[in-house]
Protein backbone atom coordinates (compact mmCIF):
# COMPACT_ATOMS: atom_id res chain seq x y z
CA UNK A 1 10.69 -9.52 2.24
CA UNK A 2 10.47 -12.59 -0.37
CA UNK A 3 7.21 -13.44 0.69
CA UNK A 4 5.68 -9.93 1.08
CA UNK A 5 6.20 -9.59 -2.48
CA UNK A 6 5.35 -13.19 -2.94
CA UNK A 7 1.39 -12.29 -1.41
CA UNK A 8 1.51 -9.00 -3.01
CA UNK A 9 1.86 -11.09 -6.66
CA UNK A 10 -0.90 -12.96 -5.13
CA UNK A 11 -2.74 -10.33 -4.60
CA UNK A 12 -2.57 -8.67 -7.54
CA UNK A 13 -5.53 -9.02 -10.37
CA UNK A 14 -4.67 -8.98 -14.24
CA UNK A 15 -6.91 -6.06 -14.34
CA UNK A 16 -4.81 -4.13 -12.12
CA UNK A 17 -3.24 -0.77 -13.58
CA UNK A 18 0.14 -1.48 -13.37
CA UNK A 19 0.95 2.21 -14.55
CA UNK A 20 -1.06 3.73 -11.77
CA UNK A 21 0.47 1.48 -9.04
CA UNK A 22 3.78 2.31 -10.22
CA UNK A 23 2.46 6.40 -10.12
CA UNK A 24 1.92 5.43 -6.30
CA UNK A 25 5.71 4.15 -5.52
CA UNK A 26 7.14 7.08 -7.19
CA UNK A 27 5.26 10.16 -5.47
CA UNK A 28 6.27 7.98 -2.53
CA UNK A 29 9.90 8.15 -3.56
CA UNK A 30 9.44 11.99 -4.27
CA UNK A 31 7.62 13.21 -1.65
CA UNK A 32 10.46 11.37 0.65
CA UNK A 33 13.29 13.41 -0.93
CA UNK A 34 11.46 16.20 2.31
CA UNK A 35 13.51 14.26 4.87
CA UNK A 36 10.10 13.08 5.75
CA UNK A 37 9.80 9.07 4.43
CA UNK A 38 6.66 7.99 3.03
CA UNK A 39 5.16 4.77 2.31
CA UNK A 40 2.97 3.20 -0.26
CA UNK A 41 -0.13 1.93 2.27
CA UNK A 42 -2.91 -0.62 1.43
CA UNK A 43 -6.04 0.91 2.50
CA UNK A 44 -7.37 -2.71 2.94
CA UNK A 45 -4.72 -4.70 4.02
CA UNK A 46 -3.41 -7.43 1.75
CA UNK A 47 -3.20 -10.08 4.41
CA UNK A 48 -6.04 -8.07 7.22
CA UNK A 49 -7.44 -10.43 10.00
CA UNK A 50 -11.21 -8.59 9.32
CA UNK A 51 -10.95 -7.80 5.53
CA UNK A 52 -8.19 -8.48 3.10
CA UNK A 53 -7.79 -6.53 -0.15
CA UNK A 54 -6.03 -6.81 -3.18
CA UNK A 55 -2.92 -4.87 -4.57
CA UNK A 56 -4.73 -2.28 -7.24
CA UNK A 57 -4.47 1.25 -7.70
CA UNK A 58 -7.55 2.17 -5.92
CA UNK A 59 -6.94 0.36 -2.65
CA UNK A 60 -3.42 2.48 -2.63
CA UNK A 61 -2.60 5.70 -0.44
CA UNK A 62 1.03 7.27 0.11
CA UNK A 63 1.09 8.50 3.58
CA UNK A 64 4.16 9.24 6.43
CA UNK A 65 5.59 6.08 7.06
CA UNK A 66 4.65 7.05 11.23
CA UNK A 67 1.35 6.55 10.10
CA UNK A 68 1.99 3.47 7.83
CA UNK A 69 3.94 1.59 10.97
CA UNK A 70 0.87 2.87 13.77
CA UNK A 71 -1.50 1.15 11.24
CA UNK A 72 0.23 -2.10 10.76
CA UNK A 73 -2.01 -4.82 9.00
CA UNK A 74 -5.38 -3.16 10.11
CA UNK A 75 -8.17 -1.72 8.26
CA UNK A 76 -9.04 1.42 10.14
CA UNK A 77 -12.84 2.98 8.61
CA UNK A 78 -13.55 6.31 8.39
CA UNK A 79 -16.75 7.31 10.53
């Protein structure tokens, strides 16, 4: 877990909205209060084998964690 964060700090650009990203984590926290968990997802993945992106607010989704774990570190595009 140490060096998740660790890459996400890496990751992370001074120009990053720090208010936004935060916005992410706590619908995340809300919309899990269902019974239904929900993660914070990197649409490109921070650490991705065919693209890597960085931690901002607009490469952020909240989604079921189901779909968060199926996805793992891969980018999947929309067609």
């Amino acid at each position: 877990e140490a060096k998740r964060r660790a890459d996400k700090l890496q990751r992370t650009p001074s120009w990053s909205d720090f208010e936004e990203i935060t916005m992410f984590y706590e619908v995340a926290e809300v919309l899990s209060r269902s019974g239904l968990e929900f993660h914070v997802d990197h649409v490109l993945p921070l650490k991705g084998t065919a693209v890597s992106g960085f931690h901002v607010q607009n490469n952020l989704q909240v989604i079921p964690w189901v779909d968060n774990v199926r996805k793992a570190n891969k980018f999947e595009a929309v067609t």
